[in-house]
PDB file of N, CA and C in Angstrom:
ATOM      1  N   UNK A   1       0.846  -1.175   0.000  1.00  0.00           N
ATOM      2  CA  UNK A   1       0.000   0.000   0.000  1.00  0.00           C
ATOM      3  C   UNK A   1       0.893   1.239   0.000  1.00  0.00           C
ATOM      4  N   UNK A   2       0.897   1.920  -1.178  1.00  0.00           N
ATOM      5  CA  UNK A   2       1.596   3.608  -1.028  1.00  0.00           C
ATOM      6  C   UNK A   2       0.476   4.331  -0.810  1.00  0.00           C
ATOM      7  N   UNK A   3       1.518   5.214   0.521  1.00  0.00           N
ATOM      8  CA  UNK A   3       0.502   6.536   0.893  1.00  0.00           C
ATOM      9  C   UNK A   3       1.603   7.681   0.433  1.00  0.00           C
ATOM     10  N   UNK A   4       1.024   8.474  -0.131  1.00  0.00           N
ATOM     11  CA  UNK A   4       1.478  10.222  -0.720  1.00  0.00           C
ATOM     12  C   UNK A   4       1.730  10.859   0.410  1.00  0.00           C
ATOM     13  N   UNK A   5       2.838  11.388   0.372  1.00  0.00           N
ATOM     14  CA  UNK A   5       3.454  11.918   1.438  1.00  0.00           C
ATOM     15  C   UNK A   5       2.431  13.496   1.870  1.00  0.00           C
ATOM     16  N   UNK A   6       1.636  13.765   1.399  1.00  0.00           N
ATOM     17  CA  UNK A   6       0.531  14.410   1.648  1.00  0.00           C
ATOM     18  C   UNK A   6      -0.655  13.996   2.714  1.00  0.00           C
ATOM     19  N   UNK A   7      -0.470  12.648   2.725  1.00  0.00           N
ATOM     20  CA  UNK A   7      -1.355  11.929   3.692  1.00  0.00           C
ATOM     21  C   UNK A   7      -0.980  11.821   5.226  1.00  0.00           C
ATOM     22  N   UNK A   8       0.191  11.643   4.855  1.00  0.00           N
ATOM     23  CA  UNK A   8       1.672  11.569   5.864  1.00  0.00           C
ATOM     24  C   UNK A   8       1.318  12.817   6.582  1.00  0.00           C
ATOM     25  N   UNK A   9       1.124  13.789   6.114  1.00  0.00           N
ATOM     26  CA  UNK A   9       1.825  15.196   7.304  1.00  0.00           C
ATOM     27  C   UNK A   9       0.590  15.023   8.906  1.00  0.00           C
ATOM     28  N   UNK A  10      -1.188  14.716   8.970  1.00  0.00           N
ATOM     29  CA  UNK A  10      -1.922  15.236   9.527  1.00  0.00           C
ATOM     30  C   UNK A  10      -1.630  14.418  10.721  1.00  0.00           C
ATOM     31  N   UNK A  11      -0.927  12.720   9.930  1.00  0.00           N
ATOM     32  CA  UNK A  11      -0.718  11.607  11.271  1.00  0.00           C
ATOM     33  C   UNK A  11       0.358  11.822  12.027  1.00  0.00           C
ATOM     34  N   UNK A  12       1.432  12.783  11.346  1.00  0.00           N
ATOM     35  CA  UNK A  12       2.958  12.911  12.163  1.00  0.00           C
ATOM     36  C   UNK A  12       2.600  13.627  12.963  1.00  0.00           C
ATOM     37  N   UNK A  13       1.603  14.788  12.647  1.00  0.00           N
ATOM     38  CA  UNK A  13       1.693  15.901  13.109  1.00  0.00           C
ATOM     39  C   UNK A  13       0.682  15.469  14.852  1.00  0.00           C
ATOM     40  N   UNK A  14       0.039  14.627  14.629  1.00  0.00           N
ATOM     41  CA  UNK A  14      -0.254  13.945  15.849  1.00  0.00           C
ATOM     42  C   UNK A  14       0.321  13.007  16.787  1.00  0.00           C
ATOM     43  N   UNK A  15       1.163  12.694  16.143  1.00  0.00           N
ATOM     44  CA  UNK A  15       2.302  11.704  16.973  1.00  0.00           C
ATOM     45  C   UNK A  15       3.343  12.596  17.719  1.00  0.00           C
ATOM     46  N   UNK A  16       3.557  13.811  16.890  1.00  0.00           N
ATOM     47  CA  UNK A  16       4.461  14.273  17.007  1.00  0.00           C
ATOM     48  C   UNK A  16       4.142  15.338  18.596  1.00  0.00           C
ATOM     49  N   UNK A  17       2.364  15.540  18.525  1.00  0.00           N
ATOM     50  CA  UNK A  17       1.541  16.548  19.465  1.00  0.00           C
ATOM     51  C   UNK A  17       1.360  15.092  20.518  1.00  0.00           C
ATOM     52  N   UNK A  18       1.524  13.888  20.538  1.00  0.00           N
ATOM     53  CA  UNK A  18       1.410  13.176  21.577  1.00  0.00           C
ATOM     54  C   UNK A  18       2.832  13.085  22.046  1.00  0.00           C
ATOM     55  N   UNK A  19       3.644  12.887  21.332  1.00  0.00           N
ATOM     56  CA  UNK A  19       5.207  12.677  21.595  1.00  0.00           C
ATOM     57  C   UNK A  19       5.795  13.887  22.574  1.00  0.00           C
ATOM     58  N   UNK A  20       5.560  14.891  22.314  1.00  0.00           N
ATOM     59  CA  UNK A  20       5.798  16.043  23.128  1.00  0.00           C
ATOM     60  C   UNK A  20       5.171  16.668  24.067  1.00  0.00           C
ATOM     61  N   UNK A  21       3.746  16.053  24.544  1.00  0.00           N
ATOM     62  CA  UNK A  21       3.070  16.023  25.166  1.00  0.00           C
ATOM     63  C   UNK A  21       3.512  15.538  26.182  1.00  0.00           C
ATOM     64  N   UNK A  22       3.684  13.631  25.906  1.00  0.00           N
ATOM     65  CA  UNK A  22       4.146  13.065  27.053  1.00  0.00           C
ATOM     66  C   UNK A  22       5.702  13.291  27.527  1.00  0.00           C
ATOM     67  N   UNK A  23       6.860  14.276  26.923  1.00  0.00           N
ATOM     68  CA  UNK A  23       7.616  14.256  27.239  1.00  0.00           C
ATOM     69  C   UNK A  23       7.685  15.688  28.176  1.00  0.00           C
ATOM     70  N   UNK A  24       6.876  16.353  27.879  1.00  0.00           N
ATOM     71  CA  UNK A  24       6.487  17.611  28.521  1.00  0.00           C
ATOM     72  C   UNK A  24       6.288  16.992  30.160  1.00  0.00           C
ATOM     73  N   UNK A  25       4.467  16.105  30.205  1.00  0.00           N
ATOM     74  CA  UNK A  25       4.583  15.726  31.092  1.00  0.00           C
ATOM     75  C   UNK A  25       5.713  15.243  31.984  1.00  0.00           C
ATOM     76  N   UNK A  26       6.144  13.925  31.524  1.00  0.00           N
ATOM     77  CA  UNK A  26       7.612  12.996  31.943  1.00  0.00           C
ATOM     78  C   UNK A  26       8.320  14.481  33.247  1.00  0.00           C
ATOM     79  N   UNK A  27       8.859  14.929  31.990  1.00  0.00           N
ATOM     80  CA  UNK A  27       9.494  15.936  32.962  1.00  0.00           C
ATOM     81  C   UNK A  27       9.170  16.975  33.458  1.00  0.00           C
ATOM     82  N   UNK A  28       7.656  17.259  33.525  1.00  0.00           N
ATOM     83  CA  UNK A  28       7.124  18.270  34.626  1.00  0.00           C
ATOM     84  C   UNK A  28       7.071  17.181  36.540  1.00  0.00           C
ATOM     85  N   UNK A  29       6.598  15.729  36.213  1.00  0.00           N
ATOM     86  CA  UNK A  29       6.494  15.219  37.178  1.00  0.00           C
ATOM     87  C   UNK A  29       8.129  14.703  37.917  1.00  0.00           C
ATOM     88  N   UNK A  30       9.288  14.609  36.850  1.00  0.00           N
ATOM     89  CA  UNK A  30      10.297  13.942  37.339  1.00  0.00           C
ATOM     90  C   UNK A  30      10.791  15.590  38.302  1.00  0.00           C
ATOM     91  N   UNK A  31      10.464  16.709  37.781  1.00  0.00           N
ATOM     92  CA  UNK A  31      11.157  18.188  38.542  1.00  0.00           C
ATOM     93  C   UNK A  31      10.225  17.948  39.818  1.00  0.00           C
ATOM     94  N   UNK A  32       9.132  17.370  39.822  1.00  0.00           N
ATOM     95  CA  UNK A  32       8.307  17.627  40.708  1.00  0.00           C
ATOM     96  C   UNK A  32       7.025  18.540  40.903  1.00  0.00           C
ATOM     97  N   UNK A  33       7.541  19.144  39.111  1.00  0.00           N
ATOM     98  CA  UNK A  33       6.516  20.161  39.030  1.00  0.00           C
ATOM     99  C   UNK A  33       4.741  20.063  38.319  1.00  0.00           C
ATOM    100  N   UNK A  34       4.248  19.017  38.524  1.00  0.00           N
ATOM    101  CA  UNK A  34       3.123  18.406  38.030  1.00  0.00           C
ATOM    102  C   UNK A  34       1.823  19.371  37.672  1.00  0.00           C
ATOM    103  N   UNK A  35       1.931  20.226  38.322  1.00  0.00           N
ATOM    104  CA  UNK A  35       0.686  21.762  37.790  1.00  0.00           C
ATOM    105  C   UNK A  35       0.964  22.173  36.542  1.00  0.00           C
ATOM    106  N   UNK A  36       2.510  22.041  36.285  1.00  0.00           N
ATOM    107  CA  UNK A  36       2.713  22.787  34.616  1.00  0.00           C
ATOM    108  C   UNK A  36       1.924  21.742  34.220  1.00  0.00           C
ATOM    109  N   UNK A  37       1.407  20.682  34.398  1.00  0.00           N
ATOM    110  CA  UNK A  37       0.746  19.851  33.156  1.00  0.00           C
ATOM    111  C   UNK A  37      -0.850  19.914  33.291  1.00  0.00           C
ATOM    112  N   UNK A  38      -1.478  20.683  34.307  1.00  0.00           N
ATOM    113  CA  UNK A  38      -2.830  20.822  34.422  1.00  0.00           C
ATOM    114  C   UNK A  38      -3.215  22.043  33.572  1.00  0.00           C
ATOM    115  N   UNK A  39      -4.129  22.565  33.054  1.00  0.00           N
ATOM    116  CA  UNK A  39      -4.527  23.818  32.533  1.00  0.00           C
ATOM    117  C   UNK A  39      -5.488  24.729  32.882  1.00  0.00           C
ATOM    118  N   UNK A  40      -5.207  24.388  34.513  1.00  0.00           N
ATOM    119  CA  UNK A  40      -5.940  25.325  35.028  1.00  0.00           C
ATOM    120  C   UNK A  40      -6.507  25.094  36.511  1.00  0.00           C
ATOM    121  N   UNK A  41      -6.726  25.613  37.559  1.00  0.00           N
ATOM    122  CA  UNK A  41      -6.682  25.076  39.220  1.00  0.00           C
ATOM    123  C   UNK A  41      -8.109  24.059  38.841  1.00  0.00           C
ATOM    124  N   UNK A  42      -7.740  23.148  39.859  1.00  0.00           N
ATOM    125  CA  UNK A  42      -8.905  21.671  40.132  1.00  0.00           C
ATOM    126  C   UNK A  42      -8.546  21.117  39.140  1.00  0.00           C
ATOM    127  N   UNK A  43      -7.895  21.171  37.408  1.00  0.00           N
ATOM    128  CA  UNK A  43      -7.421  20.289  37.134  1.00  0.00           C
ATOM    129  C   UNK A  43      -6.408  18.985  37.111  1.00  0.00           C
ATOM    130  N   UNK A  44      -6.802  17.968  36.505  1.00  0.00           N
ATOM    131  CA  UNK A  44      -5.710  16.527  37.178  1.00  0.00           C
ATOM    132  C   UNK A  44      -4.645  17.021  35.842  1.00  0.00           C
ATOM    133  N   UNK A  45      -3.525  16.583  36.166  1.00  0.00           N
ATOM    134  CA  UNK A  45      -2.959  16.486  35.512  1.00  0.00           C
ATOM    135  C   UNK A  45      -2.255  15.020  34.669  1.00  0.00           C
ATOM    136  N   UNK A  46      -1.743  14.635  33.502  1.00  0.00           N
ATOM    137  CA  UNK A  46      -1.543  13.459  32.621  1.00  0.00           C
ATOM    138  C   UNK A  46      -1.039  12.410  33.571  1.00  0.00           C
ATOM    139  N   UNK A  47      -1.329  11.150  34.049  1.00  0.00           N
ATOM    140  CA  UNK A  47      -0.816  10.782  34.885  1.00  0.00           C
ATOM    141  C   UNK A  47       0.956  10.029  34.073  1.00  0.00           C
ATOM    142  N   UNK A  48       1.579   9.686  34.949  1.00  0.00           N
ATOM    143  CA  UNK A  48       3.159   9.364  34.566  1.00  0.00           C
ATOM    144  C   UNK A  48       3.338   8.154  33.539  1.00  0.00           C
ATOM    145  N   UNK A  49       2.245   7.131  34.080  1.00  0.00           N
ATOM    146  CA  UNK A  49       2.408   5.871  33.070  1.00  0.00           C
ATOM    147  C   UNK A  49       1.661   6.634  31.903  1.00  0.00           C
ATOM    148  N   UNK A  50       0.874   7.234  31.770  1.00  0.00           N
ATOM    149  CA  UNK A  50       0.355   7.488  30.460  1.00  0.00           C
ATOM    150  C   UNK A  50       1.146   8.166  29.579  1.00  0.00           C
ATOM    151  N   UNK A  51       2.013   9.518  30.051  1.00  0.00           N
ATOM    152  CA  UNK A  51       3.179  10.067  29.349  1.00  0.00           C
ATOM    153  C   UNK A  51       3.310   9.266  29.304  1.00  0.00           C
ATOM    154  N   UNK A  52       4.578   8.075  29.562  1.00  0.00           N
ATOM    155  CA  UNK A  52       5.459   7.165  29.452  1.00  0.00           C
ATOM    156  C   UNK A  52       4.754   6.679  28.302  1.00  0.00           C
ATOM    157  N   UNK A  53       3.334   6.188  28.267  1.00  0.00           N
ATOM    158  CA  UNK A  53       2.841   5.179  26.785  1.00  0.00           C
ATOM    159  C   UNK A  53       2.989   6.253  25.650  1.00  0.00           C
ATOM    160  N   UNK A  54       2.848   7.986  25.885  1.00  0.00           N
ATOM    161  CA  UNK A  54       2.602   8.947  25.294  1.00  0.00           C
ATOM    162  C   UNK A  54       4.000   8.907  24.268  1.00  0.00           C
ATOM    163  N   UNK A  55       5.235   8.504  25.110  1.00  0.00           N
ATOM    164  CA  UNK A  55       6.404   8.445  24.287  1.00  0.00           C
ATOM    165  C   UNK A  55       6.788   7.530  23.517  1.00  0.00           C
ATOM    166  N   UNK A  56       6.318   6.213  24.345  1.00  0.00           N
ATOM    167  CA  UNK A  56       6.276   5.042  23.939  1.00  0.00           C
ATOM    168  C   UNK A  56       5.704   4.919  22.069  1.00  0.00           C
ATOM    169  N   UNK A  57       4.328   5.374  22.463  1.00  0.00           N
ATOM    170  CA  UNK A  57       3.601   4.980  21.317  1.00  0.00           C
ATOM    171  C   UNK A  57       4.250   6.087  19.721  1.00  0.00           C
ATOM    172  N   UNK A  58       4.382   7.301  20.439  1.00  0.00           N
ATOM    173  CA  UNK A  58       4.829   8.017  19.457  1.00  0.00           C
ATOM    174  C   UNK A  58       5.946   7.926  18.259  1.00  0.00           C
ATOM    175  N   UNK A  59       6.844   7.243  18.791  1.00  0.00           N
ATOM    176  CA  UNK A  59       7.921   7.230  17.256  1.00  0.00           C
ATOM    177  C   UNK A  59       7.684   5.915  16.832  1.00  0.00           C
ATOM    178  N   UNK A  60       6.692   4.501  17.464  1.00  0.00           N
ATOM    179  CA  UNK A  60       6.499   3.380  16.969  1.00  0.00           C
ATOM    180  C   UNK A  60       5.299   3.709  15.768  1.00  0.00           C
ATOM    181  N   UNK A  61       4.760   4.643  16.264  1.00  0.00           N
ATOM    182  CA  UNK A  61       3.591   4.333  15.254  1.00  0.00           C
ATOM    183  C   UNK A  61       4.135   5.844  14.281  1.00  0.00           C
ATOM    184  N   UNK A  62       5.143   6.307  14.117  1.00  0.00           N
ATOM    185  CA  UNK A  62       5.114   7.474  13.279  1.00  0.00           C
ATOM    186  C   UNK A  62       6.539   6.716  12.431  1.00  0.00           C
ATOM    187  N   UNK A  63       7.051   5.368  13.023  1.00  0.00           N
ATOM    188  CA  UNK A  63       7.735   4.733  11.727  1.00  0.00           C
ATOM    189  C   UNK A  63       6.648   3.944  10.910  1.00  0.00           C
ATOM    190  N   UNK A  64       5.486   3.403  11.529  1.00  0.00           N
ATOM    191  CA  UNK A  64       5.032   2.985  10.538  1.00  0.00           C
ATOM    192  C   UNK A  64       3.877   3.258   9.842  1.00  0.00           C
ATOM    193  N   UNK A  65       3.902   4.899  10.075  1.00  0.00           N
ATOM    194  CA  UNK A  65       3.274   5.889   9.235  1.00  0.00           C
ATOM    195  C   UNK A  65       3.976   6.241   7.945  1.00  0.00           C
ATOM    196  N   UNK A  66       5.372   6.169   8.356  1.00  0.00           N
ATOM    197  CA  UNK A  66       6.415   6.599   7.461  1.00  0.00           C
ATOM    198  C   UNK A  66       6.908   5.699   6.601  1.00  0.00           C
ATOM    199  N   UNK A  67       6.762   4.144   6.706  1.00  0.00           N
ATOM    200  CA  UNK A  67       7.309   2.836   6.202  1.00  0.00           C
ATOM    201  C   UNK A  67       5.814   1.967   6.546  1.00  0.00           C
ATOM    202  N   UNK A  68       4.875   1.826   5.674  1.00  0.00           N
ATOM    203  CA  UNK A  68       3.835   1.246   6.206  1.00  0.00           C
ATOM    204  C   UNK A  68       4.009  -0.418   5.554  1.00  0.00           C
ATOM    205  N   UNK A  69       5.243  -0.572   4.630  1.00  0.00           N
ATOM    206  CA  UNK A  69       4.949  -1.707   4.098  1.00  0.00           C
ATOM    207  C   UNK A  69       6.328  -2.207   4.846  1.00  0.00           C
ATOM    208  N   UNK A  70       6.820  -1.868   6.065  1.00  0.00           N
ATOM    209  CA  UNK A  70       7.875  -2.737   6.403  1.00  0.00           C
ATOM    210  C   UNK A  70       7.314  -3.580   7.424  1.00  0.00           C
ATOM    211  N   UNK A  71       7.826  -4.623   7.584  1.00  0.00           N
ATOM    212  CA  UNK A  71       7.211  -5.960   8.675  1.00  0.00           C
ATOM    213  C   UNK A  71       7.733  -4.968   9.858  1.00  0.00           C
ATOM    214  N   UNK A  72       9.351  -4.756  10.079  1.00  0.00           N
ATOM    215  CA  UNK A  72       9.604  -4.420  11.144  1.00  0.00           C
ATOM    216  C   UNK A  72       9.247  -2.882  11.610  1.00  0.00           C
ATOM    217  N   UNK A  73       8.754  -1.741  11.176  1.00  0.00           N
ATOM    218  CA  UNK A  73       7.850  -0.841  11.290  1.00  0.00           C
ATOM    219  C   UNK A  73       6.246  -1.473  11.649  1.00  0.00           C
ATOM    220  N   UNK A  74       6.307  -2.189  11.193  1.00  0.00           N
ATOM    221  CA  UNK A  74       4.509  -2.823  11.376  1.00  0.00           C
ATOM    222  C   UNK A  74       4.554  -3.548  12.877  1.00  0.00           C
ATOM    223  N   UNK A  75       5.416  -4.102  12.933  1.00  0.00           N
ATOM    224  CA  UNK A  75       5.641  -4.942  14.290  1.00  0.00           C
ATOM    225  C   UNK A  75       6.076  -3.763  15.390  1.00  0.00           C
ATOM    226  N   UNK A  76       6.795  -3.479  14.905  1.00  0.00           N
ATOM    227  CA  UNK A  76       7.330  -2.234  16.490  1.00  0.00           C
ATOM    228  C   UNK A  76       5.695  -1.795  16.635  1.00  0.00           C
ATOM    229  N   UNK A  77       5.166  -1.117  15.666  1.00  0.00           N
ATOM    230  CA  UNK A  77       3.938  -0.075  16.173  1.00  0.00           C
ATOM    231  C   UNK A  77       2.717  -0.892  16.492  1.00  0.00           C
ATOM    232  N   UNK A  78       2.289  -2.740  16.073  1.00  0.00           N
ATOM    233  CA  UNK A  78       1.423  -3.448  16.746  1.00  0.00           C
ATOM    234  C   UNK A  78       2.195  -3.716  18.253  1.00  0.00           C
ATOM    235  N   UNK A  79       3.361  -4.144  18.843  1.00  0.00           N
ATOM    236  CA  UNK A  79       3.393  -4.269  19.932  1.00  0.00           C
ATOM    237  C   UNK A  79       3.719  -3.166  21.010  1.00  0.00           C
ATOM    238  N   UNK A  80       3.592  -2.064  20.794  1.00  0.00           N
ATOM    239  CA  UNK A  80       3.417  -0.685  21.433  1.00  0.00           C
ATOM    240  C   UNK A  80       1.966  -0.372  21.320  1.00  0.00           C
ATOM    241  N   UNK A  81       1.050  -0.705  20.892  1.00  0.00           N
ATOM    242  CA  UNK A  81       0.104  -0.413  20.935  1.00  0.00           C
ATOM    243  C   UNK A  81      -0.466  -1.690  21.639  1.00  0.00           C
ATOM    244  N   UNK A  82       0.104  -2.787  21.603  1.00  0.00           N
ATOM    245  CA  UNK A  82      -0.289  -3.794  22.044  1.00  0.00           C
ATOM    246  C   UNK A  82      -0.089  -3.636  23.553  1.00  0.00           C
ATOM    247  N   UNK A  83       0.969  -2.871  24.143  1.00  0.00           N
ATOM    248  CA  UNK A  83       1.610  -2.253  25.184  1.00  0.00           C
ATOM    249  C   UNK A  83       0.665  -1.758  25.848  1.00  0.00           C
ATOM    250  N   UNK A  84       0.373  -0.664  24.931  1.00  0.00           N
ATOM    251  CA  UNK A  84      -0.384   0.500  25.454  1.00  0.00           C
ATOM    252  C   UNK A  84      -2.463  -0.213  25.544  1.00  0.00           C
ATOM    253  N   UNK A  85      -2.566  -1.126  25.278  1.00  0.00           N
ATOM    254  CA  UNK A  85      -4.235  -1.359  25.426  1.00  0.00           C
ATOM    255  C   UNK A  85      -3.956  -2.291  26.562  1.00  0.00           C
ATOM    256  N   UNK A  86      -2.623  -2.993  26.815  1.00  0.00           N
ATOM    257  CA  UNK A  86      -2.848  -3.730  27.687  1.00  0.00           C
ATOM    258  C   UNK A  86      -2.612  -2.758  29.037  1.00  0.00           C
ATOM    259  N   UNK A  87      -2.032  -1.509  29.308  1.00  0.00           N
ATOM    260  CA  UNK A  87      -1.682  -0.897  30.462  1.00  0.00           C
ATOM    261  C   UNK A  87      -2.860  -0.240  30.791  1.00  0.00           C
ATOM    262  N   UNK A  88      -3.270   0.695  29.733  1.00  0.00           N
ATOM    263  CA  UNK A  88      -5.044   1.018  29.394  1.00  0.00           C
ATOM    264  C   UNK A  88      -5.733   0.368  30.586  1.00  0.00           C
ATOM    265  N   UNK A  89      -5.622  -0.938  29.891  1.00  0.00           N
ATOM    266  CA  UNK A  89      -7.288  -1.849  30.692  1.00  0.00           C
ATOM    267  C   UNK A  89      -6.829  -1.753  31.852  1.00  0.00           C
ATOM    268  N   UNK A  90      -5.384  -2.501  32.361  1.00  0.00           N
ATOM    269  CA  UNK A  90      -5.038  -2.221  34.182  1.00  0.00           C
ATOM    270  C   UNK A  90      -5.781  -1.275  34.425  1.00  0.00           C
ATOM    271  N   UNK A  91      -4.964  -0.212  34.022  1.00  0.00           N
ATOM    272  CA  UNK A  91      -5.722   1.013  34.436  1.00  0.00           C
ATOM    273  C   UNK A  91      -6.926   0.827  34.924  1.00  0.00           C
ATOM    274  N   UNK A  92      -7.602   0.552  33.585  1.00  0.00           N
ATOM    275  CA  UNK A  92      -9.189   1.003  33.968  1.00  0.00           C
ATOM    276  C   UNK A  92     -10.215   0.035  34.998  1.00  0.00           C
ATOM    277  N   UNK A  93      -9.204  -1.333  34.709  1.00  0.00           N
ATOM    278  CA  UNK A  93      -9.764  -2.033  36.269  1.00  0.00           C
ATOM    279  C   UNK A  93      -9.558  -1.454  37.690  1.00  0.00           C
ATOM    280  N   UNK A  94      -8.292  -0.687  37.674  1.00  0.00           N
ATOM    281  CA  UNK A  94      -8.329  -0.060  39.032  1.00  0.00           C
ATOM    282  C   UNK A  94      -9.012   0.671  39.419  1.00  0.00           C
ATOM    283  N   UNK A  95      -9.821   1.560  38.680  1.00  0.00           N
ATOM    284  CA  UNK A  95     -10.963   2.135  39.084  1.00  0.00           C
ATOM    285  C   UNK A  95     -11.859   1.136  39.716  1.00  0.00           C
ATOM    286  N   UNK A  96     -12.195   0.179  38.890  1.00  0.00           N
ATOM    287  CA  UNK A  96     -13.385  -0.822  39.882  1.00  0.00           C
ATOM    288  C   UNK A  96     -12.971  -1.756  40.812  1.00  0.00           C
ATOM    289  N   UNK A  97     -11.610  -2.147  40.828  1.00  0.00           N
ATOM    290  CA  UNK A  97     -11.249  -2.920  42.282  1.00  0.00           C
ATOM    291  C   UNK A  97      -9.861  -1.922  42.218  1.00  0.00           C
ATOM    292  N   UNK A  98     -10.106  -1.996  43.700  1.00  0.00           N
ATOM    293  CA  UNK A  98      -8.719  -1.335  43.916  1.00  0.00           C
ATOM    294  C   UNK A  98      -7.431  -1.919  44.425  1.00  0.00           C
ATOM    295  N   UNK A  99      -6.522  -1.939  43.433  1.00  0.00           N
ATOM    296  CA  UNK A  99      -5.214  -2.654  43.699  1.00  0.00           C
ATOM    297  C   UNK A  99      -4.005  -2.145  42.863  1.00  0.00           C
ATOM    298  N   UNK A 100      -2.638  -1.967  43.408  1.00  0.00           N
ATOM    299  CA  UNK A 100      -1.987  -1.206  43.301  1.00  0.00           C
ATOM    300  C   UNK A 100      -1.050  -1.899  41.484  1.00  0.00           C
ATOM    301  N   UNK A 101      -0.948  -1.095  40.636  1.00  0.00           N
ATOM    302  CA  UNK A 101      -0.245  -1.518  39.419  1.00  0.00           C
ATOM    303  C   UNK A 101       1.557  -1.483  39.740  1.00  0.00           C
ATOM    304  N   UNK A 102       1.706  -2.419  38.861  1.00  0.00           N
ATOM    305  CA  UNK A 102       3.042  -2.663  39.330  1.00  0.00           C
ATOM    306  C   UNK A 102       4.370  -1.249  38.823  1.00  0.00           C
ATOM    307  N   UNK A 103       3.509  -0.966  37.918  1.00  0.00           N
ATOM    308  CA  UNK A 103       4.301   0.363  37.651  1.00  0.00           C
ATOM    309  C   UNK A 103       4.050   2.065  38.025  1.00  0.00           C
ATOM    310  N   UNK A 104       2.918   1.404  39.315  1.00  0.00           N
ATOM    311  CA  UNK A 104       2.963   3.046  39.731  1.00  0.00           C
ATOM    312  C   UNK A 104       3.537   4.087  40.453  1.00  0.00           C
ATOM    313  N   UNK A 105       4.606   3.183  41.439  1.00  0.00           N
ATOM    314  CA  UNK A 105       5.998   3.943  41.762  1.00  0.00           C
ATOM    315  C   UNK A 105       7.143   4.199  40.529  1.00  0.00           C
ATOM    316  N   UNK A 106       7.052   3.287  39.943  1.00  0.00           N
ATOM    317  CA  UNK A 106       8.392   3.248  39.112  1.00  0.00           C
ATOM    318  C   UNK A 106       8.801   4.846  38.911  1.00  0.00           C
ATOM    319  N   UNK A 107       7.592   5.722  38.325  1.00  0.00           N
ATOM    320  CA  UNK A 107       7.787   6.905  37.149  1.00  0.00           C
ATOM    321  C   UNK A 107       8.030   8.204  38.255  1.00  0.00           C
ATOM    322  N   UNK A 108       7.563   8.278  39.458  1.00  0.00           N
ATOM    323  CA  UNK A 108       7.014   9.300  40.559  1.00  0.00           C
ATOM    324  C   UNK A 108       7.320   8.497  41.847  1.00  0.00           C
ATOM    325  N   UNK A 109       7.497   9.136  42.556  1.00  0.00           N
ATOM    326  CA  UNK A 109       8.009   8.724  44.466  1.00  0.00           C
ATOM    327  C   UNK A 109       6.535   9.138  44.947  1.00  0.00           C
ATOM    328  N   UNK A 110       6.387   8.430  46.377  1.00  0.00           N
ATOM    329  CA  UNK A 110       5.452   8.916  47.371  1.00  0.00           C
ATOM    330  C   UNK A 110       4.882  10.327  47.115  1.00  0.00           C
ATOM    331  N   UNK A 111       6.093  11.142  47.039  1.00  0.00           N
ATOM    332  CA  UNK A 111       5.833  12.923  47.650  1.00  0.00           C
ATOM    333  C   UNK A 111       4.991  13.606  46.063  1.00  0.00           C
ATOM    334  N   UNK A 112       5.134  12.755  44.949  1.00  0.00           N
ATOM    335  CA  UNK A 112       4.773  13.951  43.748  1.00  0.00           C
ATOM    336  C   UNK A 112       3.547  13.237  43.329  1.00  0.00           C
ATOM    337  N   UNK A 113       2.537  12.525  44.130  1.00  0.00           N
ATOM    338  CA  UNK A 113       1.575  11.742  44.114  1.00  0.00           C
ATOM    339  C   UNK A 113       0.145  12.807  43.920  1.00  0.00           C
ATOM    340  N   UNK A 114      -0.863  13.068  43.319  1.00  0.00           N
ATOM    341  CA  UNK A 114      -1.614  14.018  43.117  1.00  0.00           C
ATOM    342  C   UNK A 114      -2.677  13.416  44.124  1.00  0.00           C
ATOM    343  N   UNK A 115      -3.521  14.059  45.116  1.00  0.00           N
ATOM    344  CA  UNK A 115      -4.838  13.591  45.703  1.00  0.00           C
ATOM    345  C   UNK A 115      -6.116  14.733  45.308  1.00  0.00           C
ATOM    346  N   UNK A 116      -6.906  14.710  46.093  1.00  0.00           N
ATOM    347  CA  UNK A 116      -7.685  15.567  45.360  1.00  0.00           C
ATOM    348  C   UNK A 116      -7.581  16.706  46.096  1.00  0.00           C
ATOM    349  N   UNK A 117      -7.275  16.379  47.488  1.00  0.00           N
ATOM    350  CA  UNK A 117      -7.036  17.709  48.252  1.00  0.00           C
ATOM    351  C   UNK A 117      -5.915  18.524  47.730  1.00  0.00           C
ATOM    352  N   UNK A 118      -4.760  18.232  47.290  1.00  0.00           N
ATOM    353  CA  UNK A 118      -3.824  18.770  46.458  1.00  0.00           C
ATOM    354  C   UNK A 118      -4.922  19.619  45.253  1.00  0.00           C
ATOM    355  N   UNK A 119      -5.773  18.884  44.539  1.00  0.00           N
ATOM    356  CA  UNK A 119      -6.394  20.078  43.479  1.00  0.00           C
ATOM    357  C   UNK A 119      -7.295  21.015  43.831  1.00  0.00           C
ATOM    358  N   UNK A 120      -7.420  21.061  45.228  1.00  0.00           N
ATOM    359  CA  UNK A 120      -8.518  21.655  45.716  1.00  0.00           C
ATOM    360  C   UNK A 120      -7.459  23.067  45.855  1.00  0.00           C
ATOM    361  N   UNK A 121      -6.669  23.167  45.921  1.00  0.00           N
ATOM    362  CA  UNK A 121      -6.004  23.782  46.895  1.00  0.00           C
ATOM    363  C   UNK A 121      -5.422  25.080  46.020  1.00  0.00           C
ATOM    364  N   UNK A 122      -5.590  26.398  45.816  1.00  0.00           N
ATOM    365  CA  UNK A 122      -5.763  27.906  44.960  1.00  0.00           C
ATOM    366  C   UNK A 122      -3.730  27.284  44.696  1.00  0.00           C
TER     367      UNK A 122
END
């Protein structure tokens, strides 16, 4: 399948607005500074594993935006995405039972942990 490099610009240009997104985040939470990533008081801000998939997913799936007929472009960007639906669902089970994911210290310590009283707070 050829795509015209015209087709190309609207998908980079979204990989490229997730890619810098999550690296924005990454390192607003590693300074400690986690408000630069809210847009505005009472908002949450991106949580850390999600940047992390935010970077993750971004240059896997913008090689095989760029190379759509290579196996190994096709494979990097199915198992990053394969990555990313499987961290997703954790996720979204923890909302309904509560139990701790194995990667939610890894990215952030105890102290840069968001609660809600933290967003309450001018």
């Amino acid at each position: 399948m050829k795509i015209n490099s015209s087709t190309r610009f609207l998908p980079m240009l979204a990989v490229l607005a997730a890619t810098v997104s999550g690296l924005w985040a990454l390192a607003a939470w590693r300074l400690s500074e986690w408000r630069l990533m809210t847009f505005g008081p009472g908002y949450i801000p991106m949580a850390p594993a999600s940047a992390f998939l935010f970077v993750l997913l971004g240059p896997a799936l913008s090689v095989w935006v760029l190379w759509p007929a290579s196996d190994a472009a096709r494979l990097a960007g199915q198992a990053a995405s394969l990555l990313a639906l499987v961290a997703g669902s954790r996720a979204a089970l923890q909302s309904w039972r509560e139990f701790t994911l194995p990667w939610d210290g890894w990215l952030v310590g105890p102290p840069n942990r968001v609660s809600a009283r933290d967003r309450e707070q001018p």
